[in-house]
C-alpha atoms as a PDB file:
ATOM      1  CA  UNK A   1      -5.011 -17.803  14.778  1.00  0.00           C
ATOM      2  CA  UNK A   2      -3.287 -19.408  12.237  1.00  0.00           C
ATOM      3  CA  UNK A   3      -3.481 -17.797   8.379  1.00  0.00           C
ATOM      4  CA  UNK A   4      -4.864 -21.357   7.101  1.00  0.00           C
ATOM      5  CA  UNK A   5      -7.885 -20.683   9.679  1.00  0.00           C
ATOM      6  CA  UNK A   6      -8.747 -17.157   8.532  1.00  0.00           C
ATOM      7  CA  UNK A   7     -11.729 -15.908   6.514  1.00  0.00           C
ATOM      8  CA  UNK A   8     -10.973 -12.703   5.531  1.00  0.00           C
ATOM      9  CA  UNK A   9     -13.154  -9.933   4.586  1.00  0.00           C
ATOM     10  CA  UNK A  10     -12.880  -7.003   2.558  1.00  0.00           C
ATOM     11  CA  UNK A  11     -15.475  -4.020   2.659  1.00  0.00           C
ATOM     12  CA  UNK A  12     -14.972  -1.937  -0.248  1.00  0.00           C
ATOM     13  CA  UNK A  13     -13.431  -3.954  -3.292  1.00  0.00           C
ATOM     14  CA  UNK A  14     -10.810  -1.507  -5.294  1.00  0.00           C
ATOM     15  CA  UNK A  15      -7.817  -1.398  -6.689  1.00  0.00           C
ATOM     16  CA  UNK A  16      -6.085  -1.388  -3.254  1.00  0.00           C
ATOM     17  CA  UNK A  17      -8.560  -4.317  -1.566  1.00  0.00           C
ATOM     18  CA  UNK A  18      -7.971  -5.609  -5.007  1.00  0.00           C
ATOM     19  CA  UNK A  19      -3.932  -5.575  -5.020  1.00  0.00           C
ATOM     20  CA  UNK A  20      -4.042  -6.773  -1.605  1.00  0.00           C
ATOM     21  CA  UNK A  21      -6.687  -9.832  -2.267  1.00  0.00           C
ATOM     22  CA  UNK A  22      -4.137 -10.941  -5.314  1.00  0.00           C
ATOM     23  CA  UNK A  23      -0.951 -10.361  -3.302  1.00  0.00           C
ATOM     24  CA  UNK A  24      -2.250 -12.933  -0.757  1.00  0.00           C
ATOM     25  CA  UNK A  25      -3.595 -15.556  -3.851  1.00  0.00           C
ATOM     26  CA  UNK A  26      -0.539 -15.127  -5.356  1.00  0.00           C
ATOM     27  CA  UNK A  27       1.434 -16.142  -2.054  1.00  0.00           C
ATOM     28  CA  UNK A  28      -0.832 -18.724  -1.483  1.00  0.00           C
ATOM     29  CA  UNK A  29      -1.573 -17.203   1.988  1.00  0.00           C
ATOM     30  CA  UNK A  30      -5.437 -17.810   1.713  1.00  0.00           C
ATOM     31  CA  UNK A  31      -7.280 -19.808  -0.402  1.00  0.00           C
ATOM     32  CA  UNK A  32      -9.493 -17.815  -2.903  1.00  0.00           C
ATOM     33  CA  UNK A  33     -12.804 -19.545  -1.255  1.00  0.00           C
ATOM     34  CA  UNK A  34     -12.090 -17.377   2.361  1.00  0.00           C
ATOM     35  CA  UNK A  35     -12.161 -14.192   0.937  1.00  0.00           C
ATOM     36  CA  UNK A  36     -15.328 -12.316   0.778  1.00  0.00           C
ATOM     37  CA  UNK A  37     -15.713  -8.674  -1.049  1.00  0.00           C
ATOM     38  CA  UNK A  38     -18.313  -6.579  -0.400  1.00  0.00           C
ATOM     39  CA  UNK A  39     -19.361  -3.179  -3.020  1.00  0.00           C
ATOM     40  CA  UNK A  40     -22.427  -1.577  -3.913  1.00  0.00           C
ATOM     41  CA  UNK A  41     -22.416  -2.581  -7.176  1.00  0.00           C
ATOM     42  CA  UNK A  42     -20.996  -5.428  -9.534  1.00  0.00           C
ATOM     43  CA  UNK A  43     -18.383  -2.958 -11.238  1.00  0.00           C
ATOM     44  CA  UNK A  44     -15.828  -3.872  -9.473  1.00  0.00           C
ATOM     45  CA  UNK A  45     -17.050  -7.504  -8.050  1.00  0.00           C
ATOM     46  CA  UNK A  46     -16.399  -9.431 -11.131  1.00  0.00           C
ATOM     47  CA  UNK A  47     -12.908  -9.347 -10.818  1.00  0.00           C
ATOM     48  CA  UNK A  48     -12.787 -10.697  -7.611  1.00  0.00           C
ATOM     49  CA  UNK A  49     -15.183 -13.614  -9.032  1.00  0.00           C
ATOM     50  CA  UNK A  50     -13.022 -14.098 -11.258  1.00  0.00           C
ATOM     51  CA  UNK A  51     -10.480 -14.825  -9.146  1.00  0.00           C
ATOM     52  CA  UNK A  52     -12.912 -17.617  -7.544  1.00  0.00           C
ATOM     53  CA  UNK A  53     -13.295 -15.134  -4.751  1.00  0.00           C
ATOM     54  CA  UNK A  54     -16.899 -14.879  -2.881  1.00  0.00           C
ATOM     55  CA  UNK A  55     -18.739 -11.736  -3.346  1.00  0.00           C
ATOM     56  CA  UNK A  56     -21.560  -9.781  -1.817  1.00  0.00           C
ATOM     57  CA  UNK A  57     -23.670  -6.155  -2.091  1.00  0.00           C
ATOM     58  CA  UNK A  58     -23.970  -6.760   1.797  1.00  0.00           C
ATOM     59  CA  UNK A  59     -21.332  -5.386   4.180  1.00  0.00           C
ATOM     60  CA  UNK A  60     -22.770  -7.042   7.277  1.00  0.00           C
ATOM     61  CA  UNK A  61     -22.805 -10.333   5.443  1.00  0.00           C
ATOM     62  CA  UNK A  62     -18.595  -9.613   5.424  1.00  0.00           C
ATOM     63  CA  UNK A  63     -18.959  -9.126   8.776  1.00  0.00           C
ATOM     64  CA  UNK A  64     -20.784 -12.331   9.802  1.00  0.00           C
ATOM     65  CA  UNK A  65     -18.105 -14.412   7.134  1.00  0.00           C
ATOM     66  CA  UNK A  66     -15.004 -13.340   8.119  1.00  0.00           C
ATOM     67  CA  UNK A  67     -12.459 -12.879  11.118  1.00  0.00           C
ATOM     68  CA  UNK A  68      -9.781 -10.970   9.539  1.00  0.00           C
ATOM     69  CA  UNK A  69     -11.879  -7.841   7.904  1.00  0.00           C
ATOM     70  CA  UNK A  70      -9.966  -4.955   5.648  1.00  0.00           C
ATOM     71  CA  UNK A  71     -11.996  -1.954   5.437  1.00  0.00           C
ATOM     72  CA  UNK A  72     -11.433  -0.412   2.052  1.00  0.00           C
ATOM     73  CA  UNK A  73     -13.384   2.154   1.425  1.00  0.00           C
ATOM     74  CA  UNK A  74     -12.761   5.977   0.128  1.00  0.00           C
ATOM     75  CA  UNK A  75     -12.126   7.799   3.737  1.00  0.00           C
ATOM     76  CA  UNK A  76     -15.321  10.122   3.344  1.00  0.00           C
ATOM     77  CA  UNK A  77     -17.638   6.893   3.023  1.00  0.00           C
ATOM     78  CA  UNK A  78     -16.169   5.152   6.482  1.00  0.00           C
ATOM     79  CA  UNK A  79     -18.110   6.697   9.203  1.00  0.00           C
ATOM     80  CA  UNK A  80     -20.965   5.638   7.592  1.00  0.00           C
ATOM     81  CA  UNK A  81     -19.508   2.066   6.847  1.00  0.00           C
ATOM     82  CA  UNK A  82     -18.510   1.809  10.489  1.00  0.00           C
ATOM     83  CA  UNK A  83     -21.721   2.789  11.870  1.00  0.00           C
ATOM     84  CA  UNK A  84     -23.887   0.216   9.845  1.00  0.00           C
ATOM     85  CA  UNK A  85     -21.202  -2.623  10.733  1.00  0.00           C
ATOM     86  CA  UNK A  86     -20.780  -1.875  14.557  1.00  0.00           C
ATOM     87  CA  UNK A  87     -23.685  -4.168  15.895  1.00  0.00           C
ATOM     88  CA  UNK A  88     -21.863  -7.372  14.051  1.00  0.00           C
ATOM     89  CA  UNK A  89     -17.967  -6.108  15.446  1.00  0.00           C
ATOM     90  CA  UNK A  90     -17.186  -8.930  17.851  1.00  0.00           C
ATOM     91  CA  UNK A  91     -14.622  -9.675  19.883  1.00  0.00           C
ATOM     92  CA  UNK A  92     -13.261 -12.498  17.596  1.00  0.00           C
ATOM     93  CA  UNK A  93     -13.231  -9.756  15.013  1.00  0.00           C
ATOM     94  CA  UNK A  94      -9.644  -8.460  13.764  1.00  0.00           C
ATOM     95  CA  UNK A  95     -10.496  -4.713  11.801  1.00  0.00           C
ATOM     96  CA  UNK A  96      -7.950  -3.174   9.457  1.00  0.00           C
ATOM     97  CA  UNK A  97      -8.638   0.004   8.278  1.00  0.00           C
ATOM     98  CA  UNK A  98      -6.867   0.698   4.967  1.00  0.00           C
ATOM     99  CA  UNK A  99      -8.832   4.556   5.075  1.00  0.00           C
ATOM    100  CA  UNK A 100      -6.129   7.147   4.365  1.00  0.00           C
ATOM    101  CA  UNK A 101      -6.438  10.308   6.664  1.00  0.00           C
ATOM    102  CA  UNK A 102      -8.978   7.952   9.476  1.00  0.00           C
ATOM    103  CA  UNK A 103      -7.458   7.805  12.595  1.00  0.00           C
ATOM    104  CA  UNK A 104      -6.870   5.327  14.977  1.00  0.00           C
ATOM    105  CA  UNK A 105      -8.469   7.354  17.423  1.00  0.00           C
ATOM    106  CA  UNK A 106     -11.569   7.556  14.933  1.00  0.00           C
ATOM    107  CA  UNK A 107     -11.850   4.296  14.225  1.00  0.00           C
ATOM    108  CA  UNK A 108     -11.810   3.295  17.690  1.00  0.00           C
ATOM    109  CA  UNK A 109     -14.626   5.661  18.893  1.00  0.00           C
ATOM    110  CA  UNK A 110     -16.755   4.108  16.141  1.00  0.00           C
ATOM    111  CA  UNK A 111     -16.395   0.727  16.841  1.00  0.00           C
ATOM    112  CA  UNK A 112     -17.522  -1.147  19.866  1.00  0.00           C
ATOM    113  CA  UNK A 113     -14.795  -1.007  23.000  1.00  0.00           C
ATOM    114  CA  UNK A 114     -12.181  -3.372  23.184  1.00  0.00           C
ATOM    115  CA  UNK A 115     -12.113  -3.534  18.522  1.00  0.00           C
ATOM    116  CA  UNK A 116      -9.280  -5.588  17.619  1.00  0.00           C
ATOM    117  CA  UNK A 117      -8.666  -2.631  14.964  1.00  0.00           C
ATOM    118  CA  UNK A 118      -5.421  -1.421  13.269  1.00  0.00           C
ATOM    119  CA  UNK A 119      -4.358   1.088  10.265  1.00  0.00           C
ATOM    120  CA  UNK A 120      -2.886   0.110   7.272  1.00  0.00           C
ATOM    121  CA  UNK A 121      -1.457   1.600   4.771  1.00  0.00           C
ATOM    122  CA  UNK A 122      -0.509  -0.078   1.756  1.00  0.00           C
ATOM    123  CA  UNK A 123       0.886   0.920  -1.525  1.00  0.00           C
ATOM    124  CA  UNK A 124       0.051  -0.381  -5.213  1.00  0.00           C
ATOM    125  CA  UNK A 125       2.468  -3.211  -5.916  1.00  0.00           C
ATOM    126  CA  UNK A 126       1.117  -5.072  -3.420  1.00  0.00           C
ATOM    127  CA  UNK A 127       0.059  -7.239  -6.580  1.00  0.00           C
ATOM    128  CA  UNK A 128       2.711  -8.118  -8.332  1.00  0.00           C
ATOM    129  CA  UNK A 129       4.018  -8.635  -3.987  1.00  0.00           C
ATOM    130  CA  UNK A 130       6.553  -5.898  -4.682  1.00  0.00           C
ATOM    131  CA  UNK A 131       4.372  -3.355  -1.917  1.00  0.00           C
ATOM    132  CA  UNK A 132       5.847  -1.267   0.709  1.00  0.00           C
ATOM    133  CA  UNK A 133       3.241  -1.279   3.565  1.00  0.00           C
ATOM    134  CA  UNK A 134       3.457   0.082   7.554  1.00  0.00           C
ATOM    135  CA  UNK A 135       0.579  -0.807  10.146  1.00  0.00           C
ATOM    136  CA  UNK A 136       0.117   0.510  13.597  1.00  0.00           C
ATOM    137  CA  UNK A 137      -2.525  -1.175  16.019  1.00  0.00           C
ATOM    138  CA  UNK A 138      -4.884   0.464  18.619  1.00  0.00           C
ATOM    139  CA  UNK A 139      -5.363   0.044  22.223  1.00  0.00           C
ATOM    140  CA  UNK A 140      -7.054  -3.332  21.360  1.00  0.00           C
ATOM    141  CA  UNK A 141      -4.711  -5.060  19.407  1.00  0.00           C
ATOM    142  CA  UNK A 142      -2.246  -7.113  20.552  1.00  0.00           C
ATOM    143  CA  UNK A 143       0.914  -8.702  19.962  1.00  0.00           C
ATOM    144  CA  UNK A 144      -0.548 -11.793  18.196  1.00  0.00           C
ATOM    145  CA  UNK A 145      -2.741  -9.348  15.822  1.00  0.00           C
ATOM    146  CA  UNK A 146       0.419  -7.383  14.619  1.00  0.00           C
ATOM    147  CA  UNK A 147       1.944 -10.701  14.374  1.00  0.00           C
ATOM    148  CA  UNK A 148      -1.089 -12.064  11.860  1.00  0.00           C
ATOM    149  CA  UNK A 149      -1.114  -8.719   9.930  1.00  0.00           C
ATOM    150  CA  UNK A 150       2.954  -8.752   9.207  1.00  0.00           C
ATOM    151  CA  UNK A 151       2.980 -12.964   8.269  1.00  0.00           C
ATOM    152  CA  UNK A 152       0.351 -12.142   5.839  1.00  0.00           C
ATOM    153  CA  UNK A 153       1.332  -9.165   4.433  1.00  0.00           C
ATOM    154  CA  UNK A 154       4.967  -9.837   4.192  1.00  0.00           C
ATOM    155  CA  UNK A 155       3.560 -12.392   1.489  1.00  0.00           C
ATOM    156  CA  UNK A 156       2.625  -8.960  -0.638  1.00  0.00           C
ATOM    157  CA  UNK A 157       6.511  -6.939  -0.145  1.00  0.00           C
ATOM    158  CA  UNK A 158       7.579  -4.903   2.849  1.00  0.00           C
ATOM    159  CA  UNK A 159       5.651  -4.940   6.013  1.00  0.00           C
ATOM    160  CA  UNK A 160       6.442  -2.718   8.745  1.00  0.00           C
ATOM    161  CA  UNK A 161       4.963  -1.951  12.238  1.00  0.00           C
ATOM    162  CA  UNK A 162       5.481   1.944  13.055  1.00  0.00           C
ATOM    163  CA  UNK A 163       3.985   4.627  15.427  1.00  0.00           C
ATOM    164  CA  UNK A 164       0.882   5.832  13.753  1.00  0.00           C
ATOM    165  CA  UNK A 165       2.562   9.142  13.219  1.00  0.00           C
ATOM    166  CA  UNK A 166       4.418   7.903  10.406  1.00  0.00           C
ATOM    167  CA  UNK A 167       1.821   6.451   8.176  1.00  0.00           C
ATOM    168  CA  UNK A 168       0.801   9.715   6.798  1.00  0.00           C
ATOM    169  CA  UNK A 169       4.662  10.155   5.739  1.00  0.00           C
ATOM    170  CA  UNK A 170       4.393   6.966   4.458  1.00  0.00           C
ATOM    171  CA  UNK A 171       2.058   8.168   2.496  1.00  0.00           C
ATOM    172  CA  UNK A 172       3.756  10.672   0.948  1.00  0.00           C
ATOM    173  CA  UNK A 173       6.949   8.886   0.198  1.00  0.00           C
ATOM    174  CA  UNK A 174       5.574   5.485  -0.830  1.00  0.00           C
ATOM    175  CA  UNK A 175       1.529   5.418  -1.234  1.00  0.00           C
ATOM    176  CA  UNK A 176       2.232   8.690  -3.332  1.00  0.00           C
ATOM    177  CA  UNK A 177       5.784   8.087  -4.381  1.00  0.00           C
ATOM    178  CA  UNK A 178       4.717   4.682  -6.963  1.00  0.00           C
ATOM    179  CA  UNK A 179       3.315   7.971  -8.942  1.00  0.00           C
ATOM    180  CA  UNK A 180       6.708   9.914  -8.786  1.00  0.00           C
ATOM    181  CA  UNK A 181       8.918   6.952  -9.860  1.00  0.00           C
ATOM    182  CA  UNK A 182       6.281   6.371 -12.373  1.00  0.00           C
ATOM    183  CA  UNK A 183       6.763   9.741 -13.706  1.00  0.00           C
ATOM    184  CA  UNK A 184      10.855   9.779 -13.482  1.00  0.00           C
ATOM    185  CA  UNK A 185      10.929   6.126 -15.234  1.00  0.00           C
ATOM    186  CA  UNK A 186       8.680   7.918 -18.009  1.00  0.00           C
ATOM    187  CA  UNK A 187      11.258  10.916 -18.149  1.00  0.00           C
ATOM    188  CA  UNK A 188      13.985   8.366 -18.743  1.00  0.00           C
ATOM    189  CA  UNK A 189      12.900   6.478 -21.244  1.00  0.00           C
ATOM    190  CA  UNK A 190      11.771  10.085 -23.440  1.00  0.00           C
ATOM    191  CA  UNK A 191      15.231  10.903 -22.900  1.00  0.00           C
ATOM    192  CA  UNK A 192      16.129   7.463 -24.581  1.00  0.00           C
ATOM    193  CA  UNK A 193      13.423   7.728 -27.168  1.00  0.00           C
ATOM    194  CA  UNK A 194      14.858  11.387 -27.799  1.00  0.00           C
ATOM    195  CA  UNK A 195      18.196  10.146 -28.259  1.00  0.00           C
ATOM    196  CA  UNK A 196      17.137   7.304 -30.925  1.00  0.00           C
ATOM    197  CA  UNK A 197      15.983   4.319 -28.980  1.00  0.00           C
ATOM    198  CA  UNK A 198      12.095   3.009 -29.672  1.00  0.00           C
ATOM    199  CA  UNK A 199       9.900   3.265 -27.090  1.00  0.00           C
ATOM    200  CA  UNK A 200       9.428   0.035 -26.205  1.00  0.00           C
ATOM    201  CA  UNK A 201      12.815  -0.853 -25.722  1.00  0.00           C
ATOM    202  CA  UNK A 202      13.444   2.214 -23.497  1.00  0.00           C
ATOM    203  CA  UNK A 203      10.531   1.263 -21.364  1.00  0.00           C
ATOM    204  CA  UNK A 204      11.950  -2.148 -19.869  1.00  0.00           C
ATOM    205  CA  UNK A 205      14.832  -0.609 -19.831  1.00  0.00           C
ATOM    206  CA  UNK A 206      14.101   2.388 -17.559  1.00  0.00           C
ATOM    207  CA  UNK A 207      12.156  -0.152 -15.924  1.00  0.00           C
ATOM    208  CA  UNK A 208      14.881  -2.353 -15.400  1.00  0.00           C
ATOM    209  CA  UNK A 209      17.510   0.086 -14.263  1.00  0.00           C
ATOM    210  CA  UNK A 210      15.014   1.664 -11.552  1.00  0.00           C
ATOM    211  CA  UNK A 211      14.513  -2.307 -10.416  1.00  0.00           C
ATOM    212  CA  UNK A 212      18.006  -3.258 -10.079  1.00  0.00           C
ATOM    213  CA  UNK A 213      18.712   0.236  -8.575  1.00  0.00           C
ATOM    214  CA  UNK A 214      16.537  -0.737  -5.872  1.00  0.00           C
ATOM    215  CA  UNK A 215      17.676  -4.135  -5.323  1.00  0.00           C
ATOM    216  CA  UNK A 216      21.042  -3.014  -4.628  1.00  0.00           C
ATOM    217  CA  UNK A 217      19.989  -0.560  -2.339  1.00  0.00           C
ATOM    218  CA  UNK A 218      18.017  -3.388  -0.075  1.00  0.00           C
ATOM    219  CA  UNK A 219      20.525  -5.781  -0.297  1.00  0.00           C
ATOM    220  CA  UNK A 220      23.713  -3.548   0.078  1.00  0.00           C
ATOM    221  CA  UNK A 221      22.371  -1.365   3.114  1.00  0.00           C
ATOM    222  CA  UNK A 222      24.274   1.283   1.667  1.00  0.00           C
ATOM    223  CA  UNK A 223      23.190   4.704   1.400  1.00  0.00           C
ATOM    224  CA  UNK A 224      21.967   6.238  -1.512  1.00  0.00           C
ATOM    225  CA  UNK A 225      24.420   8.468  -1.897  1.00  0.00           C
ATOM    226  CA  UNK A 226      27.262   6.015  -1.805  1.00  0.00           C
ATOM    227  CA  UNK A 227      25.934   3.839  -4.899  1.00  0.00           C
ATOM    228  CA  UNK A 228      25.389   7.253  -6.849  1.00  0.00           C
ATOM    229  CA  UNK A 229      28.881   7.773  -5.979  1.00  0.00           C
ATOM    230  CA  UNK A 230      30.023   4.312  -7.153  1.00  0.00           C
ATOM    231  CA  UNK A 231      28.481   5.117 -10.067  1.00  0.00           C
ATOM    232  CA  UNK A 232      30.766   8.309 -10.865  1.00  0.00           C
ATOM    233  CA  UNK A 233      34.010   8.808 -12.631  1.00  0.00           C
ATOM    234  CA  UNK A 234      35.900  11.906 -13.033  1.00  0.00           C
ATOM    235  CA  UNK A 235      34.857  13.515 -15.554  1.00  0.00           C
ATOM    236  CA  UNK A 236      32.870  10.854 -16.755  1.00  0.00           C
ATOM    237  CA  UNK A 237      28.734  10.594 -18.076  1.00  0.00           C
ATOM    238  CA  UNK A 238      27.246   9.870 -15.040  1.00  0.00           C
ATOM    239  CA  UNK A 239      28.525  13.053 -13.364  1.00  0.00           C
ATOM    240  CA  UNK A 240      27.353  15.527 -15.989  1.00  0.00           C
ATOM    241  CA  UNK A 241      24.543  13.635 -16.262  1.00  0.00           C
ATOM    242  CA  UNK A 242      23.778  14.536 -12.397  1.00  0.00           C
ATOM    243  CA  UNK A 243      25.226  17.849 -12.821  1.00  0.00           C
ATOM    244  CA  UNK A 244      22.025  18.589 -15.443  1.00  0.00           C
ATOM    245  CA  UNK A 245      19.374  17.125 -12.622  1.00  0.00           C
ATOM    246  CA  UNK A 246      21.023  19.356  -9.989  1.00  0.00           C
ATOM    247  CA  UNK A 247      20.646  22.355 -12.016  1.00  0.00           C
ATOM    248  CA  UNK A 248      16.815  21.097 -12.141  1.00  0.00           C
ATOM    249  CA  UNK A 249      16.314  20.755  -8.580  1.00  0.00           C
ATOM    250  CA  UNK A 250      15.764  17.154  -8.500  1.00  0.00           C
ATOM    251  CA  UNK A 251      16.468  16.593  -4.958  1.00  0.00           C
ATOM    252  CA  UNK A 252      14.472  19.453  -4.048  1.00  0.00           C
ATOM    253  CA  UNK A 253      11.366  19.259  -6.064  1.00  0.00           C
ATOM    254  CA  UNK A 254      11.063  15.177  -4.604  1.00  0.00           C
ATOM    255  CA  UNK A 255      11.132  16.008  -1.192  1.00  0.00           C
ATOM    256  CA  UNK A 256       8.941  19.209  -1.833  1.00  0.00           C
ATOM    257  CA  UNK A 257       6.622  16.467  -3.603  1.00  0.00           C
ATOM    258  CA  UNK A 258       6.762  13.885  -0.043  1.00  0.00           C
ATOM    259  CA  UNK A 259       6.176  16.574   2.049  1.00  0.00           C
ATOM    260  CA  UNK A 260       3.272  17.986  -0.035  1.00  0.00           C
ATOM    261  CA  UNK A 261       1.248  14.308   0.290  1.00  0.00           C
ATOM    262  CA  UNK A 262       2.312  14.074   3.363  1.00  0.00           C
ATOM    263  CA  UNK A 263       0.558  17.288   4.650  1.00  0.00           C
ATOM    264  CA  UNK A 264      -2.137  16.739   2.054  1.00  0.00           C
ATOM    265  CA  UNK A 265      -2.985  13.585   4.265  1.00  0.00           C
ATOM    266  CA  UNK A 266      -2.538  14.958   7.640  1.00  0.00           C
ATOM    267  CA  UNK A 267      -5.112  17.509   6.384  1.00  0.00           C
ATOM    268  CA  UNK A 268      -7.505  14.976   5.059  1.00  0.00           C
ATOM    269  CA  UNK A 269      -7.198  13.666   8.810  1.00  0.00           C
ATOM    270  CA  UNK A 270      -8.624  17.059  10.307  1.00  0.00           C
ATOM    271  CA  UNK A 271     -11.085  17.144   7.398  1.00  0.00           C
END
């Protein structure tokens, strides 16, 4: 199926199915007039309109439009979801679920045998196609589905297929983790504004640094640890700088943080 062909579908239209419908636009992946959102209500359709995307209050009406369908909805409203779209499922049907804490396992005993169906999890810059997302497909899905999923979503940042096991870490260091780079580029820049600078300048700045820090990290391959060191001279301001975030358990609290989300959405699974 080639990504020219597709009609895709999104049940559920929020700020995830959103970032992920204006990753794609952006890329030019599909054209505005295949993609279909479904909600309850017009709160959060007339964005999508606005985008010259098609809209509906019908889910079943995604369902009959589409080939490629995203399920976004909150996790506690998908059961239901699933069980009012299962009669339309066919087997020209490709069903990503983008549910945090739903199962493969779950999804598959709620759709008809043989669903096409895999898990996704994104993460929020998907729209400005900056996201870091991993996928794993169930007993249905083949080679040639994983294949679709990756082309398009490469369009909106990383793309990775993994065991299904590590999508709840994923969600702790990367679904979660926007919100506790967010919060350290904050801390920076009230260090900066503390020091003199105005706020807006320490902003893009903060921003900036954390940007190119992670560009050299991607392109480099090196290890963390190795550009910190780069960065270090004896007796310099980079190491006392450290020396002050050490004595704050910095490296502690963050992976206390991933591994917090991370069991908070294994829990949700068992829920």
């Amino acid at each position: 199926m080639e990504a020219a062909e597709l009609r895709v579908g999104f049940v559920g239209a929020g700020r995830m199915a959103g970032g992920l419908a204006r990753g794609l636009l952006r890329a030019g992946k599909v054209p505005a007039s295949s993609i279909l959102a479904s909600a309850p209500s017009d709160k959060n359709l007339d964005t999508w309109r606005e985008s010259g995307c098609r809209t509906t209050h019908c889910n079943l009406e995604v369902l009959q439009e589409s080939t490629l369908v995203f399920l976004a909805t909150k996790p506690h409203v998908l059961p239901g979801v699933l069980q009012e779209i299962r009669p339309a499922v066919g087997p020209h049907h490709v069903v990503v679920s983008l549910a945090a804490g739903v199962t493969l396992q779950t999804l598959q005993r709620l759709l008809p045998a043989g669903t096409k169906v895999l898990r996704l999890m994104p993460n929020l810059p998907c729209v400005v196609q900056a996201g870091a997302m991993v996928f794993a497909r169930g007993s249905g899905a083949g080679d040639e589905e994983a294949a679709l999923l990756k082309s398009l979503l490469s369009s909106c940042g990383l793309c990775e297929e993994v065991p299904e096991s590590y999508i709840d870490i994923h969600t702790g260091v990367s679904g979660s983790g926007v919100a506790y780079v967010y919060l350290f580029a904050e801390a920076l820049a009230e260090g900066a504004v503390k020091m003199g600078m105005p706020g807006g300048l320490a902003s893009r700045i903060a921003a900036q640094t954390l940007l190119g820090a992670a560009k050299m990290m991607l392109e480099t391959g090196e290890h963390p640890a190795k550009l910190r060191g780069d960065v270090c001279t004896p007796g310099g301001t980079t190491i006392h700088a450290l020396h002050q975030l050490e004595k704050g358990a910095l490296r502690a609290t963050v992976m206390n943080a991933v591994e917090a989300a991370t069991n908070r959405a294994r829990d949700m699974a068992e829920d």
